[in-house]
Protein backbone atom coordinates (compact mmCIF):
# COMPACT_ATOMS: atom_id res chain seq x y z
CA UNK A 1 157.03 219.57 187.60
CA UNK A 2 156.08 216.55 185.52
CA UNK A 3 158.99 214.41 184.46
CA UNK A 4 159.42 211.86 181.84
CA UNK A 5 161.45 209.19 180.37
CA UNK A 6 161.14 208.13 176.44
CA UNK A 7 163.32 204.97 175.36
CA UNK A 8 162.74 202.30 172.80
CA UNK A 9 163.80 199.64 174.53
CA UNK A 10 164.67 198.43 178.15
CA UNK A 11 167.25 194.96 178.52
CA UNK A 12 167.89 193.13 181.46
CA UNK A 13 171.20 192.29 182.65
CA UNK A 14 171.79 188.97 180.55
CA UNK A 15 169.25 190.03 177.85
CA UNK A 16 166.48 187.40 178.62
CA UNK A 17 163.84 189.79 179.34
CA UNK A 18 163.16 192.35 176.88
CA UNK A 19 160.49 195.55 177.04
CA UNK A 20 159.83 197.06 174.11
CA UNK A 21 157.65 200.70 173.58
CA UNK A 22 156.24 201.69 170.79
CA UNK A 23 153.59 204.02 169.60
CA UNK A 24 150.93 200.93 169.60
CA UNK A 25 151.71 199.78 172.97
CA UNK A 26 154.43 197.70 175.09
CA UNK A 27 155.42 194.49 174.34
CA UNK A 28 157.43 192.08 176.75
CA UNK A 29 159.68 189.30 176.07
CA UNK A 30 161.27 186.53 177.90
CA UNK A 31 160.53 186.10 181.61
CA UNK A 32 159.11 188.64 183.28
CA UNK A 33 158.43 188.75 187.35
CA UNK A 34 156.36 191.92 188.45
CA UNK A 35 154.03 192.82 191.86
CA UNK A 36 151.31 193.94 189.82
CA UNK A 37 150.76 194.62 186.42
CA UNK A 38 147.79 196.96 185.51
CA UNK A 39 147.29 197.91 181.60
CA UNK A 40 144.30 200.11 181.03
CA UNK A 41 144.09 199.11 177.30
CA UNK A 42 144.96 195.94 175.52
CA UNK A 43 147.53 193.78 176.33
CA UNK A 44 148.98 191.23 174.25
CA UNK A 45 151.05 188.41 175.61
CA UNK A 46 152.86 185.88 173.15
CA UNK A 47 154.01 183.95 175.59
CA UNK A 48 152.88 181.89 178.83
CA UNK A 49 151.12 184.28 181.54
CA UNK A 50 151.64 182.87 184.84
CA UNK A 51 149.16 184.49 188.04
CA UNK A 52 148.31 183.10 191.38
CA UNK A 53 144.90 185.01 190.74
CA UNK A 54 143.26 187.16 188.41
CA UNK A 55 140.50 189.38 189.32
CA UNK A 56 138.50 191.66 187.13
CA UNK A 57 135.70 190.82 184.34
CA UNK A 58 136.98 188.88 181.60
CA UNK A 59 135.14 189.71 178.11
CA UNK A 60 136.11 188.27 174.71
CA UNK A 61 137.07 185.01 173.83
CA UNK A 62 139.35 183.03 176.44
CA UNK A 63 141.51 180.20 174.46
CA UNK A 64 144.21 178.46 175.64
CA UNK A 65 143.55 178.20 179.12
CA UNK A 66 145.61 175.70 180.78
CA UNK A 67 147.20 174.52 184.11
CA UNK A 68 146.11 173.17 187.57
CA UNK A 69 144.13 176.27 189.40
CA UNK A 70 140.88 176.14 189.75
CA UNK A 71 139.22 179.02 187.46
CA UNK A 72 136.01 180.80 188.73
CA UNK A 73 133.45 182.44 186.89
CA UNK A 74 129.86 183.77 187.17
CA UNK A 75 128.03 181.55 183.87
CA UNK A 76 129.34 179.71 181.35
CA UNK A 77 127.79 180.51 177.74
CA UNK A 78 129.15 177.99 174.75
CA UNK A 79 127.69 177.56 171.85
CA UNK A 80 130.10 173.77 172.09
CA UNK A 81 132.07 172.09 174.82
CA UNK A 82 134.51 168.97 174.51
CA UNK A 83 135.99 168.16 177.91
CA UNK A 84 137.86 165.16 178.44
CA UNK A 85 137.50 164.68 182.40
CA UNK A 86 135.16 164.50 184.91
CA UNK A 87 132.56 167.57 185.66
CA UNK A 88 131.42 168.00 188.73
CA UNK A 89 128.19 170.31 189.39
CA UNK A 90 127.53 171.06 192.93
CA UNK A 91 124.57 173.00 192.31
CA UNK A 92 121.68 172.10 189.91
CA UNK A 93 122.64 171.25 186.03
CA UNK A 94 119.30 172.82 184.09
CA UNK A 95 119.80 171.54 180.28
CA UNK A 96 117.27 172.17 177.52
CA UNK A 97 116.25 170.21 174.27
CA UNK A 98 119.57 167.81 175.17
CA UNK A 99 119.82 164.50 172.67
CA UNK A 100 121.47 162.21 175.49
CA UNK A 101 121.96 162.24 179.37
CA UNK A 102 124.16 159.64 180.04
CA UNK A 103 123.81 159.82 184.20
CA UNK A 104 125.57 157.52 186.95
CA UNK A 105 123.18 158.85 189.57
CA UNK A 106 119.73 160.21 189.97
CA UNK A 107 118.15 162.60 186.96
CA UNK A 108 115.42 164.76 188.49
CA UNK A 109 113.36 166.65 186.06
CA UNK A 110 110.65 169.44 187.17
CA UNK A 111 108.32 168.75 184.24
CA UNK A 112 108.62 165.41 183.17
CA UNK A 113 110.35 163.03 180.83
CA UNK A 114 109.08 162.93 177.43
CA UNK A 115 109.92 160.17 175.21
CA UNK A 116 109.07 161.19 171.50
CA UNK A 117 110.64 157.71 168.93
CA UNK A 118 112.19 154.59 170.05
CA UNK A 119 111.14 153.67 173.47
CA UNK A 120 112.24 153.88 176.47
CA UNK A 121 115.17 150.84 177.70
CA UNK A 122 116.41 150.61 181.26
CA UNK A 123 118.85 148.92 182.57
CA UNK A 124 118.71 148.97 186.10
CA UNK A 125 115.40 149.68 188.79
CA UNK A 126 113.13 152.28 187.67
CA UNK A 127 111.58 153.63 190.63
CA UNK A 128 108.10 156.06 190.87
CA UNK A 129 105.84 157.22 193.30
CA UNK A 130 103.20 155.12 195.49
CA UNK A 131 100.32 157.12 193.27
CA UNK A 132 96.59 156.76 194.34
CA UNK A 133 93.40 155.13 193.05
CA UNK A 134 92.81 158.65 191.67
CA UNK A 135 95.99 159.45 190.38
CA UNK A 136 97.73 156.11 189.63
CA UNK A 137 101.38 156.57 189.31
CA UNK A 138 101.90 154.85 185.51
CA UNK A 139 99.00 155.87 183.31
CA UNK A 140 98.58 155.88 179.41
CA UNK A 141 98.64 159.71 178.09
CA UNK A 142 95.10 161.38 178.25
CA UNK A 143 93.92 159.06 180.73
CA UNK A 144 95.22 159.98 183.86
CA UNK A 145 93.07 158.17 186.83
CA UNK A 146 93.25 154.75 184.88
CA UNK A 147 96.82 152.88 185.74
CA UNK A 148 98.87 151.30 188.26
CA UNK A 149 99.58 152.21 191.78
CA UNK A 150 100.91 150.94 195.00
CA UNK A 151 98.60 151.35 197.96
CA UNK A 152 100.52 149.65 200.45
CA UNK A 153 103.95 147.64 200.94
CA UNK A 154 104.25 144.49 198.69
CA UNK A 155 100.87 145.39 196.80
CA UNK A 156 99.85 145.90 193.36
CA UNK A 157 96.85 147.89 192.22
CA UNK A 158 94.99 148.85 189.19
CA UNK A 159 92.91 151.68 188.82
CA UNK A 160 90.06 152.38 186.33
CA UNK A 161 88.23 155.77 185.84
CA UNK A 162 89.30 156.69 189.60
CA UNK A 163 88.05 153.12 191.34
CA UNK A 164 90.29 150.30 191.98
CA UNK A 165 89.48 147.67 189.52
CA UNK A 166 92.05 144.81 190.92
CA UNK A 167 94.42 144.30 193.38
CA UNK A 168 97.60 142.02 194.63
CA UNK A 169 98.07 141.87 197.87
CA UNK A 170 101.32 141.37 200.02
CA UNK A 171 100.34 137.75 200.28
CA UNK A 172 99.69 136.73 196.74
CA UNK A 173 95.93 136.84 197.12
CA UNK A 174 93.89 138.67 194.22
CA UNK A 175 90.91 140.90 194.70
CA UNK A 176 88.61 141.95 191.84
CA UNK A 177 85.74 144.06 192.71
CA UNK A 178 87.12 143.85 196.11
CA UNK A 179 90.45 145.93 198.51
CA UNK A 180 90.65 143.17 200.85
CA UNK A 181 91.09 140.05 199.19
CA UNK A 182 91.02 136.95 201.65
CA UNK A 183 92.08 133.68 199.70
CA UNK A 184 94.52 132.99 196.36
CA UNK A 185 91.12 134.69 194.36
CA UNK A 186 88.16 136.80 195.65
CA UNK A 187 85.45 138.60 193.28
CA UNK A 188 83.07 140.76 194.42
CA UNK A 189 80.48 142.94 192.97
CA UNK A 190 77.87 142.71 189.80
CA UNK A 191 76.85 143.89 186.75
CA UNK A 192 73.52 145.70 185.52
CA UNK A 193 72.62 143.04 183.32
CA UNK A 194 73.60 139.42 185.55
CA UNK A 195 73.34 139.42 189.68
CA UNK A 196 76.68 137.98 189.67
CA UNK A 197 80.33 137.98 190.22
CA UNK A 198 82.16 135.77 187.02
CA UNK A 199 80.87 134.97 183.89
CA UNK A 200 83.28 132.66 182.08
CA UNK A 201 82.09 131.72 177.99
CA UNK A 202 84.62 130.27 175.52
CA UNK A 203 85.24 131.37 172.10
CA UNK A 204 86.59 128.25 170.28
CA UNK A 205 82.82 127.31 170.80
CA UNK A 206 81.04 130.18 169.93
CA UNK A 207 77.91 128.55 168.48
CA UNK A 208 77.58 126.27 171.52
CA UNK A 209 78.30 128.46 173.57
CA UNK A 210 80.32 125.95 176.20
CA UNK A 211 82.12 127.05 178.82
CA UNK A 212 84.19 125.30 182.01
CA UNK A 213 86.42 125.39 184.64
CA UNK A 214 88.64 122.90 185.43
CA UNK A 215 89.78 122.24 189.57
CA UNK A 216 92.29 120.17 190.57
CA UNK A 217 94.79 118.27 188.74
CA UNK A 218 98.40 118.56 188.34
CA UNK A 219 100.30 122.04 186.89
CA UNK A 220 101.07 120.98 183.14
CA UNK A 221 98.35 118.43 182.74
CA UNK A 222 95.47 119.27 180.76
CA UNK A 223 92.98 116.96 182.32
CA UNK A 224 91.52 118.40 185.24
CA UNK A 225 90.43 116.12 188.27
CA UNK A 226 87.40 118.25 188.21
CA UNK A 227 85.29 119.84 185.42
CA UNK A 228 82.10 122.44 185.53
CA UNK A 229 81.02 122.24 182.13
CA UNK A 230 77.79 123.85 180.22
CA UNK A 231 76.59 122.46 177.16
CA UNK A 232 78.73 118.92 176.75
CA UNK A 233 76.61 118.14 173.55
CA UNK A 234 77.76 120.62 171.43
CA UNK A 235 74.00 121.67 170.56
CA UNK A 236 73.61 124.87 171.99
CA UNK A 237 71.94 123.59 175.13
CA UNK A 238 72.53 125.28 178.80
CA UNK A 239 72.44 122.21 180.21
CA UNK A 240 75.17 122.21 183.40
CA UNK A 241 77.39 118.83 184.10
CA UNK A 242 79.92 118.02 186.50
CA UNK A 243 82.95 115.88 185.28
CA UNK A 244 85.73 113.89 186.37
CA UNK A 245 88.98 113.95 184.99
CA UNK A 246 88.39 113.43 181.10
CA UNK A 247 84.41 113.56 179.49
CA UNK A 248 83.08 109.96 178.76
CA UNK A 249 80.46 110.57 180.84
CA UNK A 250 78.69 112.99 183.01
CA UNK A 251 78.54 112.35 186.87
CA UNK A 252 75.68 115.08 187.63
CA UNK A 253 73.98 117.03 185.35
CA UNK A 254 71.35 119.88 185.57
CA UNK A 255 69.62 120.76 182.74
CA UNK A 256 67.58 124.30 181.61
CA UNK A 257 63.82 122.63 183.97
CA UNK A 258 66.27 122.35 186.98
CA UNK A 259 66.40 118.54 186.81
CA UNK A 260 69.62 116.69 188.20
CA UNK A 261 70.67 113.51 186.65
CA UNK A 262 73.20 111.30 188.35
CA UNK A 263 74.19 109.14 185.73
CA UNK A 264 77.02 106.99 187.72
CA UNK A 265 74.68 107.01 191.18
CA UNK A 266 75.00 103.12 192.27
CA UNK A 267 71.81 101.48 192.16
CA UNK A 268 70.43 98.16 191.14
CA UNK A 269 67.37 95.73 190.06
CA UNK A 270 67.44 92.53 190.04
CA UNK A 271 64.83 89.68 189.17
CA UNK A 272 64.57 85.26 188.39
CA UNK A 273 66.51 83.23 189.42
CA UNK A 274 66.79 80.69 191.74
CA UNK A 275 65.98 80.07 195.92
CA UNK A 276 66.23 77.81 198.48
CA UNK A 277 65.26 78.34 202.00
CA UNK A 278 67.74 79.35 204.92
CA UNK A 279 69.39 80.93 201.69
CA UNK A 280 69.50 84.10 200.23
CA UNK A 281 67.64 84.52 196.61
CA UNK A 282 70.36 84.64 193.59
CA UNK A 283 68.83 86.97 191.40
CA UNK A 284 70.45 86.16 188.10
CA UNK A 285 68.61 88.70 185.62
CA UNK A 286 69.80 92.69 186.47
CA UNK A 287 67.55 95.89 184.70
CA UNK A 288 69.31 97.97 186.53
CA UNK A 289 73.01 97.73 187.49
CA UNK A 290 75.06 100.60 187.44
CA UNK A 291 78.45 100.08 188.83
CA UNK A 292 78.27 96.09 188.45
CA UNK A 293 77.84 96.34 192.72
CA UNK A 294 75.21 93.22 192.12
CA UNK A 295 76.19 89.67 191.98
CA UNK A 296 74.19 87.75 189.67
CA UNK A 297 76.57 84.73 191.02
CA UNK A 298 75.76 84.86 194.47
CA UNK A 299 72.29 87.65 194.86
CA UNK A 300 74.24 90.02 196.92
CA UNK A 301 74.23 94.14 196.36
CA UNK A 302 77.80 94.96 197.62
CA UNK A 303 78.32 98.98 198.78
CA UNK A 304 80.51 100.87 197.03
CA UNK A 305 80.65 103.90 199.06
CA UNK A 306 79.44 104.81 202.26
CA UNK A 307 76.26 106.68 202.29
CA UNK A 308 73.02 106.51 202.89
CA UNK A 309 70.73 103.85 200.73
CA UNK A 310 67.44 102.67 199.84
CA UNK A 311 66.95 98.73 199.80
CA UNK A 312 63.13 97.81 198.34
CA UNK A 313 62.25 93.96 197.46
CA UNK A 314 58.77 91.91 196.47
CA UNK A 315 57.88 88.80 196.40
CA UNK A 316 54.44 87.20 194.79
CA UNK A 317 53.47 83.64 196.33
CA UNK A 318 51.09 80.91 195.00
CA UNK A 319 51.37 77.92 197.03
CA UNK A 320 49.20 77.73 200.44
CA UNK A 321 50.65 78.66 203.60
CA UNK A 322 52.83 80.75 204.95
CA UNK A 323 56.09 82.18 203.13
CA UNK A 324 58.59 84.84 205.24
CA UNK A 325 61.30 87.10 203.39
CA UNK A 326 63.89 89.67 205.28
CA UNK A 327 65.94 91.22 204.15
CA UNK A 328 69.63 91.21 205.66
CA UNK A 329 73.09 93.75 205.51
CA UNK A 330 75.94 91.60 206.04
CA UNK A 331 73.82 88.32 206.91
CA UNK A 332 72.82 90.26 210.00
CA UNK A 333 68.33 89.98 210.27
CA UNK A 334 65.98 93.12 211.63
CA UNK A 335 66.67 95.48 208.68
CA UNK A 336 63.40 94.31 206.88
CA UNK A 337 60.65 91.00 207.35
CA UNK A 338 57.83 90.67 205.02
CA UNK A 339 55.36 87.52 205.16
CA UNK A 340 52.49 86.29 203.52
CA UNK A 341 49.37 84.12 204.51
CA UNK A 342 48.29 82.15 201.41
CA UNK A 343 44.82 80.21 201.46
CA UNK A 344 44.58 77.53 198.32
CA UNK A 345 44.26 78.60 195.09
CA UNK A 346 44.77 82.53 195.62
CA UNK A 347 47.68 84.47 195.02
CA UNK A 348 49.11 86.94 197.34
CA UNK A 349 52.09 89.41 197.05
CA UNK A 350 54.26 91.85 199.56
CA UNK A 351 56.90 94.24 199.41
CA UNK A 352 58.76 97.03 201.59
CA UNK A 353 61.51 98.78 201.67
CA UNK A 354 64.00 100.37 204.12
CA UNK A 355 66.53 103.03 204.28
CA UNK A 356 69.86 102.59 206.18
CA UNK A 357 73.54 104.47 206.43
CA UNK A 358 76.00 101.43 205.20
CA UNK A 359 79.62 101.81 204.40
CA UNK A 360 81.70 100.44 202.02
CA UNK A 361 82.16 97.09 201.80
CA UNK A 362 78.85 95.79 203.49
CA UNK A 363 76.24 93.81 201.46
CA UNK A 364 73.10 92.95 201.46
CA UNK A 365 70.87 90.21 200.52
CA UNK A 366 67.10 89.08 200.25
CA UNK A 367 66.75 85.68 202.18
CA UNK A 368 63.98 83.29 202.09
CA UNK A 369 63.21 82.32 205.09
CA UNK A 370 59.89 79.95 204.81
CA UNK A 371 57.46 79.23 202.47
CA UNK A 372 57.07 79.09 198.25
CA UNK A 373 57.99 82.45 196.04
CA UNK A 374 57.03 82.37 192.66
CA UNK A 375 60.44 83.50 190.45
CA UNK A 376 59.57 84.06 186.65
CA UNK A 377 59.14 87.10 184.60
CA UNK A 378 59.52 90.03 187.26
CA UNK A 379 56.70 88.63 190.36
CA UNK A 380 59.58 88.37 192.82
CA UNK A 381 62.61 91.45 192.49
CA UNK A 382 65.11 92.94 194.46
CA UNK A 383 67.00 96.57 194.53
CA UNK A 384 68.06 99.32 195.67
CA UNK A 385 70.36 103.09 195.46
CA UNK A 386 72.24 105.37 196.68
CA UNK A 387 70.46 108.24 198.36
CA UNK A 388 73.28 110.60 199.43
């Protein structure tokens, strides 16, 4: 037999806790300690609802949640969420079409990072993968085998339609046209059009088309100790020079025939003047003297630079008898020793010439050694150059 109990109202002892019944449900008041409260309909609690656990699905709205435990659920679904701390995500954080990630560590994304208006600023190392000749790891968009990748430790590439087009190696040295670059600049390889490597034009001087490269020289200073230059004259020429710190000159020069001009090459003529024998001949008229290295004062050729030279000399005789010329490096005879057997009344010429290594410093001289030489106009000359 069923039994039952109706009341309004139950009241604890000192009338803190109050349960109330009514035909809409139960409602509780004050403090109230239970084992285990089970409602199978709605429960409404005004107060503060204190559990070591609660178990069950929870469906609705939750507001108001407060206090230290730890709260476990399956998903979180929200169309909004302010939260003042720190949240930690053991797992993986998947976010879609999100404004700002503001991340202290590492931000992996399976699809890419797409950057639609203002650029991209970081502060910090940006790190990406080694990437290949083929697929270079930074490319422009719709061109994805031309870029930058790292082949190797403490080396740069770049990458053009799927070949490497240039490289930086770990030492500094740069390769173009070649993977295995052996000083501060290799080039390798040619074009359809030229057999060759480098093709350097300038186009402040278009219509002249001039071009150079400078060598040498000091970082900062425009003036080059060396300078390949085509076309000094401005004309439109492909003439080719060789230069020396500024252009007041040119030191070599081949032009479009393939002929070399050496401009500053020491050499010398010299003619009249005076002679006395045991002496050497003072030459005091010079055609030719390039460098000043002849002494008009005193008939000798003095080297400038060490090399190898070609010494020539003539002398034209009137006088009977016998006349005998050498000619002598550093007053020292046996280099060269012309004579001449003169009957009366004719005239009678010789010349030679020698070639000989000197070094700077040494000179040389034409001495009369016997005889009569006949000095006006150009009968009796001495000269000589620089061969190489």
């Amino acid at each position: 037999m069923a039994s039952e109990v109706r009341v309004n109202q139950i009241q604890n002892r000192s009338g803190l806790g109050t349960v109330t019944f009514s035909d809409s449900g139960v409602s509780i008041a004050g403090v109230t300690t239970v084992g285990i409260l089970s409602a199978t309909g709605n429960s409404v609690f005004s107060g503060s609802v204190t559990a070591t656990t609660f178990s069950g699905a929870l469906t609705g709205n939750a507001t108001g949640l407060s206090g230290t435990p730890n709260i476990t659920v399956g998903s979180i679904i929200a169309s909004s969420a302010t939260i003042s701390g720190n949240v930690s995500v053991a797992g993986t954080l998947t976010y879609e079409d999100v404004t700002n990630v503001d991340s202290v560590g590492l931000v992996t994304a399976r699809t890419g990072v797409r950057i639609d208006a203002g650029g991209l600023v970081v502060v910090g190392v940006t790190t990406v993968a080694a990437g290949s000749t083929a697929a270079p790891s930074i490319t422009p968009t719709g061109d994805s085998n031309t870029g930058i990748f790292f082949p190797s430790a403490d080396t740069i590439a770049f990458g053009e339609g799927g070949s490497e087009a240039l490289r930086i190696d770990s030492s500094g040295n740069i390769g173009i046209g070649t993977d295995n670059p052996s000083s501060k600049l290799n080039i390798g390889g040619e074009t359809a059009q030229f057999p060759s490597s480098i093709q350097i034009y300038s186009t402040l001087h278009a219509t002249s088309r001039r071009a150079a490269i400078g060598l040498g020289g000091t970082p900062g200073n425009t003036n080059p100790d060396w300078l390949l230059l085509q076309d000094n004259s401005g004309n439109g020429t492909k003439d080719f020079g060789i230069y020396t710190g500024q252009i007041p000159g040119t030191p070599l020069k081949i032009d479009t025939s393939g002929r070399v001009t050496m401009p500053y090459q020491p050499r010398f003529n010299a003619f009249g003047g005076t002679y006395s024998i045991g002496n050497a001949i003072v030459f005091n008229n010079a055609s030719v003297n390039v460098g000043s290295h002849y002494n008009t004062s005193n008939g000798r050729f003095t080297v400038p630079l060490t090399g190898t030279y070609l010494i020539y000399g003539q002398f034209f005789v009137s006088a009977t008898g016998t006349t005998q010329i050498n000619m002598r490096v550093n007053n020292s005879v046996g280099y060269l020793e012309l004579k001449s057997n003169t009957s009366e009344g004719a005239y009678n010429s010789n010349s030679g010439s020698f070639i000989a290594t000197l070094s700077t410093g040494d000179y040389v001289t034409m001495f009369a050694d016997s005889g009569s030489v006949l000095m006006g106009r150009q009968f009796t000359f001495f000269g000589g150059y620089l061969v190489g």
